[in-house]
Structure formats: C-alpha cells, structure tokens
Protein backbone atom coordinates (compact mmCIF):
# COMPACT_ATOMS: atom_id res chain seq x y z
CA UNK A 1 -49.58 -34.94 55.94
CA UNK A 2 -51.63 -38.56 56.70
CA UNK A 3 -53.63 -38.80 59.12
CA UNK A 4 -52.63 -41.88 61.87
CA UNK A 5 -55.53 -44.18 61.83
CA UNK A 6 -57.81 -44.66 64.53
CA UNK A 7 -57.22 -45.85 67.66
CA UNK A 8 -58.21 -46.16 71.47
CA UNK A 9 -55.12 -43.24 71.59
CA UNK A 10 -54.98 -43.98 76.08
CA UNK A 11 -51.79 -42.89 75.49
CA UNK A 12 -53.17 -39.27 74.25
CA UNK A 13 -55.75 -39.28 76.94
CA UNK A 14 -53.70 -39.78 79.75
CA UNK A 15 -50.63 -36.79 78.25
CA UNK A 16 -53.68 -34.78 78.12
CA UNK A 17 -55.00 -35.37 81.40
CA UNK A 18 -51.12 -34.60 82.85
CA UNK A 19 -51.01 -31.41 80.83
CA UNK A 20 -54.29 -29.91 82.12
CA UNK A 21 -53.43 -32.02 85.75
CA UNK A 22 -49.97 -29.42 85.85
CA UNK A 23 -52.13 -26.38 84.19
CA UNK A 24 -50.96 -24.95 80.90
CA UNK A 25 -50.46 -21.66 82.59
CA UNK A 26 -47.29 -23.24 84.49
CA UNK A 27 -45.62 -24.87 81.65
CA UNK A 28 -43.21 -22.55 79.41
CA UNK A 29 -44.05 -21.22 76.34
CA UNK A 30 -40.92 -23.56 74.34
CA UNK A 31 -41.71 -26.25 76.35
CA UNK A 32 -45.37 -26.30 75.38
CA UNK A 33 -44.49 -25.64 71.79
CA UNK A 34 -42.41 -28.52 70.95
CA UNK A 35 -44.93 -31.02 73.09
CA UNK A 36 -47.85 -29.61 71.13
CA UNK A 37 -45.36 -30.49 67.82
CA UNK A 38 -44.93 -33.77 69.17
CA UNK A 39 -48.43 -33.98 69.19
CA UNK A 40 -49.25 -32.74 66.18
CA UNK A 41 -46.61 -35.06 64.19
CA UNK A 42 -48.13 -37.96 65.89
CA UNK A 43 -51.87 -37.20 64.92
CA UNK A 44 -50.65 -35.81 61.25
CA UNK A 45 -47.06 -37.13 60.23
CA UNK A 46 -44.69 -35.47 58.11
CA UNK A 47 -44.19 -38.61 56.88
CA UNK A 48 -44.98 -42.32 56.54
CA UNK A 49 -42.43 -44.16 60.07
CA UNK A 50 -40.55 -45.79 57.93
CA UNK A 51 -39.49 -42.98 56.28
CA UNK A 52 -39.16 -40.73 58.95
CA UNK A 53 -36.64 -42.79 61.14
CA UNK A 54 -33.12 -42.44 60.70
CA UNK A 55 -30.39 -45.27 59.93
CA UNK A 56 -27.40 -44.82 58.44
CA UNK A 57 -28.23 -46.69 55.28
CA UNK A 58 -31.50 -44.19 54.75
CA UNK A 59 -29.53 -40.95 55.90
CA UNK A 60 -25.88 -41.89 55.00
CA UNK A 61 -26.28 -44.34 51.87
CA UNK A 62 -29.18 -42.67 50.57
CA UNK A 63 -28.39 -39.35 51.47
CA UNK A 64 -31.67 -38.75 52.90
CA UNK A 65 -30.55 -36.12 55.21
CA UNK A 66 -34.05 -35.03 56.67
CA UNK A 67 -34.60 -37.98 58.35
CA UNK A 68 -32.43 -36.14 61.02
CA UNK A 69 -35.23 -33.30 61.47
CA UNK A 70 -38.09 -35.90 61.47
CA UNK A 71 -36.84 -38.97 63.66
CA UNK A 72 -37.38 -37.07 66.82
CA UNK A 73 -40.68 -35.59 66.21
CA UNK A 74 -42.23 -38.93 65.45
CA UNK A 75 -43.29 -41.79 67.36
CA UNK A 76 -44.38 -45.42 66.85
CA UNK A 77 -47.24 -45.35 68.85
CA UNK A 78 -49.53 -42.94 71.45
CA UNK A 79 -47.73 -44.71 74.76
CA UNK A 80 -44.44 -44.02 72.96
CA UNK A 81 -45.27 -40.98 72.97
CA UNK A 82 -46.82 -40.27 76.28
CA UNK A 83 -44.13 -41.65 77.60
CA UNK A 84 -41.36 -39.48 75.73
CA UNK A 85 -43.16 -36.31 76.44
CA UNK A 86 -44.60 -36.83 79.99
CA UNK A 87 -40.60 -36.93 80.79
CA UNK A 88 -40.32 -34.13 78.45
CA UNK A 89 -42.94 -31.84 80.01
CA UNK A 90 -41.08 -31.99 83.50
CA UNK A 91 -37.34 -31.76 82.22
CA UNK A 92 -38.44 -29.16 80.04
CA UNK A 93 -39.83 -26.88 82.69
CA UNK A 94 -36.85 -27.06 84.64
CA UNK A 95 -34.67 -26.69 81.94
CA UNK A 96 -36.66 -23.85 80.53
CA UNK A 97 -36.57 -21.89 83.67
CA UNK A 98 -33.37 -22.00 84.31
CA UNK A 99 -31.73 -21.46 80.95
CA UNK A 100 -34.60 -18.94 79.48
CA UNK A 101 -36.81 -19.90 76.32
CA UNK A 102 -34.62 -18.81 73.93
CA UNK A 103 -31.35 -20.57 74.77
CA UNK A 104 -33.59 -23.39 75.58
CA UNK A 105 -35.28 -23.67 72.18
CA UNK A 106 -31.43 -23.45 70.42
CA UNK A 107 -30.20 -26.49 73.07
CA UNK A 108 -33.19 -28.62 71.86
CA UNK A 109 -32.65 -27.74 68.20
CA UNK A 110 -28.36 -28.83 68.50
CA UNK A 111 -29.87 -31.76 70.76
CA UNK A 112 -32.18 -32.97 68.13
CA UNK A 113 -29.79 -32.76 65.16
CA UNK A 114 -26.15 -34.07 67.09
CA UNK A 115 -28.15 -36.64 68.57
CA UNK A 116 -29.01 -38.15 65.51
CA UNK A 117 -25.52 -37.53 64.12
CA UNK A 118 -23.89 -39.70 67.22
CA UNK A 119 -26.46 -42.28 66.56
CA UNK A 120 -25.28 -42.47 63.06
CA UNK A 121 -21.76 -42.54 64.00
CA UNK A 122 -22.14 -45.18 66.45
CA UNK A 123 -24.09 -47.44 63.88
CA UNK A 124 -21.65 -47.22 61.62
CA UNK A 125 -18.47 -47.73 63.80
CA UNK A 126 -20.29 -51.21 65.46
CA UNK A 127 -20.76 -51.81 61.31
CA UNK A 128 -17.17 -51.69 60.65
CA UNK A 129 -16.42 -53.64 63.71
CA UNK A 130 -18.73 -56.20 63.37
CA UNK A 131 -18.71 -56.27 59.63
CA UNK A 132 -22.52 -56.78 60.54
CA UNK A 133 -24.95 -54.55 58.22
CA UNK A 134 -28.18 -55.10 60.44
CA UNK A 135 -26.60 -51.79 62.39
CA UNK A 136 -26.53 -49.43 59.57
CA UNK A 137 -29.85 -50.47 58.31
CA UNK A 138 -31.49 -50.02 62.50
CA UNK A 139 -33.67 -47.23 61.76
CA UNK A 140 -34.26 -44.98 64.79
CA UNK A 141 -37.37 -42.65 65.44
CA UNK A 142 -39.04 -40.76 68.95
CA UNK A 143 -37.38 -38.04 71.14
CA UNK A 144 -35.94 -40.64 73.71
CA UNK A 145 -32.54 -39.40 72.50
CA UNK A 146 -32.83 -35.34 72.75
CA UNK A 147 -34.76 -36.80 77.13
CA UNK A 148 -31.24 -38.17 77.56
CA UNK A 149 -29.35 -35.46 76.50
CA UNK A 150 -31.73 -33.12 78.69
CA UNK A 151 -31.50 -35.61 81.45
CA UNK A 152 -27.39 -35.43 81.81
CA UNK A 153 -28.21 -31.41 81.55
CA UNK A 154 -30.51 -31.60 84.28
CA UNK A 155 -28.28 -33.97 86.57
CA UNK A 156 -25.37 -31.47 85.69
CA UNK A 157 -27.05 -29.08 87.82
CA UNK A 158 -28.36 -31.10 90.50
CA UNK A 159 -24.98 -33.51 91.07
CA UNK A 160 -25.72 -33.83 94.56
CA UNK A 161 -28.99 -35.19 94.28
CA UNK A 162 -30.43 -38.89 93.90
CA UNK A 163 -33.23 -40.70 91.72
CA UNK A 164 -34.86 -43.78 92.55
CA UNK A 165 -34.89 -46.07 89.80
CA UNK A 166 -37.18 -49.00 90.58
CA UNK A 167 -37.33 -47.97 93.94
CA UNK A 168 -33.22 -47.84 94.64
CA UNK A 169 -31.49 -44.36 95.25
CA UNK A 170 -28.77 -43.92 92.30
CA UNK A 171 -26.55 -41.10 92.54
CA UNK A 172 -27.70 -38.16 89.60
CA UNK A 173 -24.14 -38.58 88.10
CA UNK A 174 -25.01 -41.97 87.60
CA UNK A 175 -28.53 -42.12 87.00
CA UNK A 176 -28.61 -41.88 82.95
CA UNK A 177 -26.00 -44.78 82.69
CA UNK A 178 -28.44 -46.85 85.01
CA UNK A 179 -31.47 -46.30 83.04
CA UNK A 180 -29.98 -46.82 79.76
CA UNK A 181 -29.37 -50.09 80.86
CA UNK A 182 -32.51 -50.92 82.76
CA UNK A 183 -34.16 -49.42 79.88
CA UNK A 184 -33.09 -51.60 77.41
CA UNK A 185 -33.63 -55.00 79.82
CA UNK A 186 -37.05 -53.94 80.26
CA UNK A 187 -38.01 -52.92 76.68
CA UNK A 188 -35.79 -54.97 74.29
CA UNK A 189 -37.57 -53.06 71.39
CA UNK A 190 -36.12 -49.18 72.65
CA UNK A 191 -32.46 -48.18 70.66
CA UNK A 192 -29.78 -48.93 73.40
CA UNK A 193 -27.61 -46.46 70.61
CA UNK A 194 -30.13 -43.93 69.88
CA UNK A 195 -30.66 -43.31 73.83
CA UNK A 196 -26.04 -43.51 73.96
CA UNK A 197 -26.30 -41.08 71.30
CA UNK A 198 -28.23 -38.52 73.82
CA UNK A 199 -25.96 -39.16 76.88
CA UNK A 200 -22.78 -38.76 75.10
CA UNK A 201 -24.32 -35.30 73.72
CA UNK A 202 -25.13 -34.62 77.02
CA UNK A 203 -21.56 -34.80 78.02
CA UNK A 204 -20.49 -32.98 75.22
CA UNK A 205 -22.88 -29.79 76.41
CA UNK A 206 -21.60 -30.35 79.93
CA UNK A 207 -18.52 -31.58 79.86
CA UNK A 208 -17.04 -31.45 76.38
CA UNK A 209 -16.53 -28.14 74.28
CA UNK A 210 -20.23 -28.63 72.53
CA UNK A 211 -21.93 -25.47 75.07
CA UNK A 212 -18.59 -23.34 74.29
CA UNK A 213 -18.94 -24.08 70.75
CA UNK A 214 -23.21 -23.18 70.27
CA UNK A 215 -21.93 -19.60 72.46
CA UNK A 216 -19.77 -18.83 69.88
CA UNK A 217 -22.06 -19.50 67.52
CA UNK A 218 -24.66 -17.27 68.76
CA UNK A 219 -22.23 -14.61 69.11
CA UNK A 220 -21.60 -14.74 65.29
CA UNK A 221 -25.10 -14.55 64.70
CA UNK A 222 -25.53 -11.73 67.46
CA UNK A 223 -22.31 -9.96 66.03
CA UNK A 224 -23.97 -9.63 62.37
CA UNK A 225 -26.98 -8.69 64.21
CA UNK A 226 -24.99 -5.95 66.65
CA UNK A 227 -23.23 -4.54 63.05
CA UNK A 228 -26.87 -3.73 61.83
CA UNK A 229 -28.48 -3.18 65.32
CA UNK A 230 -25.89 -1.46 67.59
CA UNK A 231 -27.27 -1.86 70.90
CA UNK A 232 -28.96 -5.26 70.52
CA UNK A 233 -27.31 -8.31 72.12
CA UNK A 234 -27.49 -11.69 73.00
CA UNK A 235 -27.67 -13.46 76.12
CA UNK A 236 -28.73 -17.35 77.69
CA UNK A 237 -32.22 -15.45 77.98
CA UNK A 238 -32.38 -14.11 74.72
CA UNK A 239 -32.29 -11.09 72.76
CA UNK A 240 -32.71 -7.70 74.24
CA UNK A 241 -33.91 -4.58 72.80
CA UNK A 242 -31.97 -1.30 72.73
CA UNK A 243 -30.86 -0.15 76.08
CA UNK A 244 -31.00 2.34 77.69
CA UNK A 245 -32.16 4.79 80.26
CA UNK A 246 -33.82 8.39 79.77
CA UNK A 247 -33.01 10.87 82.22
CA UNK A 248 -34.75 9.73 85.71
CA UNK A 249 -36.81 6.97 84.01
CA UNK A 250 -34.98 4.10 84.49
CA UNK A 251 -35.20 0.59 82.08
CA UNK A 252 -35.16 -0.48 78.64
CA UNK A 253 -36.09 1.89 75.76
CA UNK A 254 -35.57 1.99 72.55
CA UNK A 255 -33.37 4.67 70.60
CA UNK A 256 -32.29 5.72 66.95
CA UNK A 257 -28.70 3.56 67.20
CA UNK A 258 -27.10 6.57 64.94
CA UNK A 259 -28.15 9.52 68.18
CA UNK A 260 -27.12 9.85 71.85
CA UNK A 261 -30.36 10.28 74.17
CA UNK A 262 -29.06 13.99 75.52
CA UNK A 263 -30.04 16.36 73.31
CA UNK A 264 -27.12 18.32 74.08
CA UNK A 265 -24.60 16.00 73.05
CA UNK A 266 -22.70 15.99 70.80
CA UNK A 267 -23.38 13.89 67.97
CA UNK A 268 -22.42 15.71 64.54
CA UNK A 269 -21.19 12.45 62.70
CA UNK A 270 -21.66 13.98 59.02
CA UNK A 271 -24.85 15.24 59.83
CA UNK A 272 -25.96 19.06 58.23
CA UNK A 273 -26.98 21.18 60.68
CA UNK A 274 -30.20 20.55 59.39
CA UNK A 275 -30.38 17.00 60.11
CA UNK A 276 -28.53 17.64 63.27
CA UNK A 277 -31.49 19.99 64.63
CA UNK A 278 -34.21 17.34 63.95
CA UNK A 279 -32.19 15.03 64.88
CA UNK A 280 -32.08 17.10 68.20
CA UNK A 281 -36.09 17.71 68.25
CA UNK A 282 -36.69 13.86 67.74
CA UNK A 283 -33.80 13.22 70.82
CA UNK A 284 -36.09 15.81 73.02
CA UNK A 285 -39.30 13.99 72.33
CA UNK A 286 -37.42 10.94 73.53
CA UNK A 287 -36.13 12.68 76.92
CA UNK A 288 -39.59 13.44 78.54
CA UNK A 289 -39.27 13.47 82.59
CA UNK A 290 -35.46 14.45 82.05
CA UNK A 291 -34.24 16.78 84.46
CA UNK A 292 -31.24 19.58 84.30
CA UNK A 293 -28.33 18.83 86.65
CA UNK A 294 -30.50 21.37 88.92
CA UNK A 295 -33.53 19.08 89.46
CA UNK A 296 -35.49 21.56 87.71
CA UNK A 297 -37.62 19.72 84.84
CA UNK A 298 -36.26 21.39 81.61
CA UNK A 299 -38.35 24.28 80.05
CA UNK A 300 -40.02 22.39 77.12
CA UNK A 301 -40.76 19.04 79.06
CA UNK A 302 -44.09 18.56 79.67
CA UNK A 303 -45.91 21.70 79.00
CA UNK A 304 -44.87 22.78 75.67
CA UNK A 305 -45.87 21.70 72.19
CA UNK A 306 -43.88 19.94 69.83
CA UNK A 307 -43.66 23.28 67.54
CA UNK A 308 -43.13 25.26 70.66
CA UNK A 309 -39.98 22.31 71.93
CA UNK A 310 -38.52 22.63 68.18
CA UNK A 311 -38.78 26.22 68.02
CA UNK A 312 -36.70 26.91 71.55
CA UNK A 313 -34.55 24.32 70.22
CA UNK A 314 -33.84 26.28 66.86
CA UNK A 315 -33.30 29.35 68.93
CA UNK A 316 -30.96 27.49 71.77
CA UNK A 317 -28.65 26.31 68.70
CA UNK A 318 -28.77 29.83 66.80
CA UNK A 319 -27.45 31.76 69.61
CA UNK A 320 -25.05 28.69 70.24
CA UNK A 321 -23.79 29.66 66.73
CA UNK A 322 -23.71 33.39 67.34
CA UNK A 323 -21.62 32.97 70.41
C-alpha cells in the first residue's frame, strides 16, 4: 500500500462532515463498511491508478484480471470520491434497509464485478465496430458504475416517483438514462460506458434473469450449507440460526440437528440406548419452562438437579422397558 500524497483533501472534509451531519448510528453496518473501504483505498491504494483501472487491453490482453476487484474501490481524486460515495451513502441506506445487509453486501459484490465485465464488453464491441483501439485501451476506475446499477434498483422500487435533475422533474424510470447523458455533457472526462455498464446491470437485476440467477446461487451455497447444518437457511436478510421453539418459550434457539426438542420423542436413528438416554438428558436440559399437555410444569423442570433430571429419566425409560 502507498500512501496518496498530500493534499488540501476538501473533498474528504466535506464526506466527513455528511457522515457525522447523518450520524453514524443511522447508516447500516454494509453500507458504512464499503464507504469506510472507499476511504481507505483512497488514502492507502492497493495499487498505483494506472494500474488499478480496468480496460480491456490491461484486463483482456494482459490478462490482468484483478483490475476488476480494484477499479471500483479507487478514485482519481478526493471530489471523485466525495462525490461517488455521498450518492453512495444515501442509496445505500435505502437499499440496505430494504433488502437486509446480507443480500445487500452479495448485490454490491455481483454489481462491482458484472459491471466491470459489461464495461469490457462494450469497449470491445465499439473496438470491433470502429476498428478504433483508443476503446480497448480507455481504462476505467471509481464506483460511478456499481451508483448506477443501485440507482435503476432504487427507481425499480419507487417507479412512481420523480427526480429533479437540474431543477426539471424526470420520471424515476427515466431518470438514469437522463443523467447518463447530462453527466457526460457536463463532465466530458466521466466514462459514458463505464456508467452504461451499471444501468444495463441494473436492468439485468430488475428486469433481466441476473436477481433469479444470484438466488439460485445462494441456494447452492445455502443447500451445501443445509446438508451440513440441517436447520440453517438462507433468506434476502441473511442466514438464520437453528429454529425452533421450546415448549411455551417461543423464538429462535438453537438445537443438536441429529435430536427432536421433546424428550419423549422418538428419535432412535442408530443410537444405543446409551446414547439415546443422554441424548434424552441433554434434550431435557434444553426443554426448561416446557409444560405437560396438563399445564402442569413437568416434575424435573426447574427444581431438580441435573443428576436428580437424569436419574428420573433413567428410571422413566427402565420401566418403559419393563412394560
């Protein structure tokens, strides 16, 4: 890591003075993890700019693959930055909120990488049809890509809504398309195909089969998981413990996946009558506060020790036998 060399960093200043302006305590926890990245990679980069932005001559020719993992964490300059991630920090709390952290964190992680895949697509389709190499050698870097993509998310869920853009209401479903091109009249210097690449992945999450696609993927991942964890699963707000409720306590809890939580079920499953009995002492522990079908609490609830519960177990189960 290099340290960026000195500077008046106003651009810093004024993210900070947002950040603390909003109160950290009201920004999500993914959402203030990948700004404080941002940050970071800005103040300490990975890498030298120039070989941290992605073209397709660098990723494609060269094979230099992790440009794709660095070009949206770094920026040219502290107002590119505050720029990027003052957008960021209010797209991401929505988005965050409404999808949960985890989901969110995977959507920004496909974002980031198919963003810079369409970008490299694009540059080298206008290649061929131009037969001009300046596009593949355009080297791309900042998170202006992975804002569009968020901001087509965001407008997905708001259609009805409207945006002024330089003081004119635009329609959300058109609003991306309108800044794209104001964008690039205003600041000739900003990738007109880096911030394409982000709307079209937009449209792939929203309207394309990219947000069917990442759920089956997480299923795989959850289904490899659920072989070796029975009762955990997946959901848009992330992963969930074993669950589970204990006789009149109601919630989440957390049991052996291989036992039922009634210590009168039946459970034998290969078990010797050994490990069945312990495995029925360990099952009682569990079922504090669970009451028989009478109300009544049962007899070594609350009041009895652990050798007094696995001792009126033994003897429940040896007259079971004798019977």
């Amino acid at each position: 890591m290099r340290n960026r060399p000195r500077g008046s960093h106003l651009g810093l200043m004024l993210l900070a003075s947002q950040l603390f302006q909003m109160g950290l305590n009201n920004i999500p926890p993914v959402t203030l993890a990948v700004l404080g990245l941002n940050v970071y990679l800005y103040l300490f980069p990975a890498a030298p700019l120039m070989q941290a932005c992605v073209s397709v001559q660098q990723a494609y020719w060269f094979k230099d693959w992790r440009r794709l993992l660095l070009s949206p964490l770094h920026h040219a300059d502290d107002w590119h930055l505050y720029f990027n991630m003052v957008s960021f920090l209010w797209k991401g709390t929505k988005l965050e909120h409404r999808l949960g952290g985890p989901w969110f964190l995977y959507l920004l992680s496909v974002f980031s990488l198919l963003t810079g895949l369409v970008y490299l697509l694009l540059e080298a389709i206008l290649t061929e049809l131009t037969q001009d190499q300046s596009y593949s050698m355009a080297c791309a870097v900042g998170f202006s890509g992975v804002l569009f993509a968020l901001k087509v998310l965001s407008n997905h869920y708001h259609p009805g809504g409207v945006t002024y853009v330089m003081g004119f209401p635009v329609s959300n479903r058109y609003v991306s398309w309108v800044e794209l091109v104001l964008i690039h009249m205003t600041s000739p210097g900003t990738s007109l195909i880096g911030h394409l690449a982000g709307i079209l992945v937009g449209l792939l999450y929203t309207a394309g089969p990219l947000k069917a696609v990442m759920k089956k993927c997480a299923g795989f991942v959850t289904s490899n998981r659920y072989n070796s964890q029975p009762s955990a699963y997946y959901s848009s707000s992330g992963y969930s413990g074993y669950s589970g409720t204990s006789g009149g306590n109601s919630g989440n809890h957390q049991y052996p996946p291989d036992y039922t939580t009634n210590y009168g079920s039946s459970y034998t499953g290969g078990l010797t009558e050994q490990e069945q009995l312990e495995a029925a002492i360990r099952n009682s522990l569990n079922d504090r506060g669970q009451t028989s079908p009478s109300g009544a609490p049962p007899p070594y609830g609350f009041h009895l020790s652990e050798e007094a519960r696995a001792e009126d177990i033994r003897l429940r189960r040896l007259r079971r036998f004798d019977s």
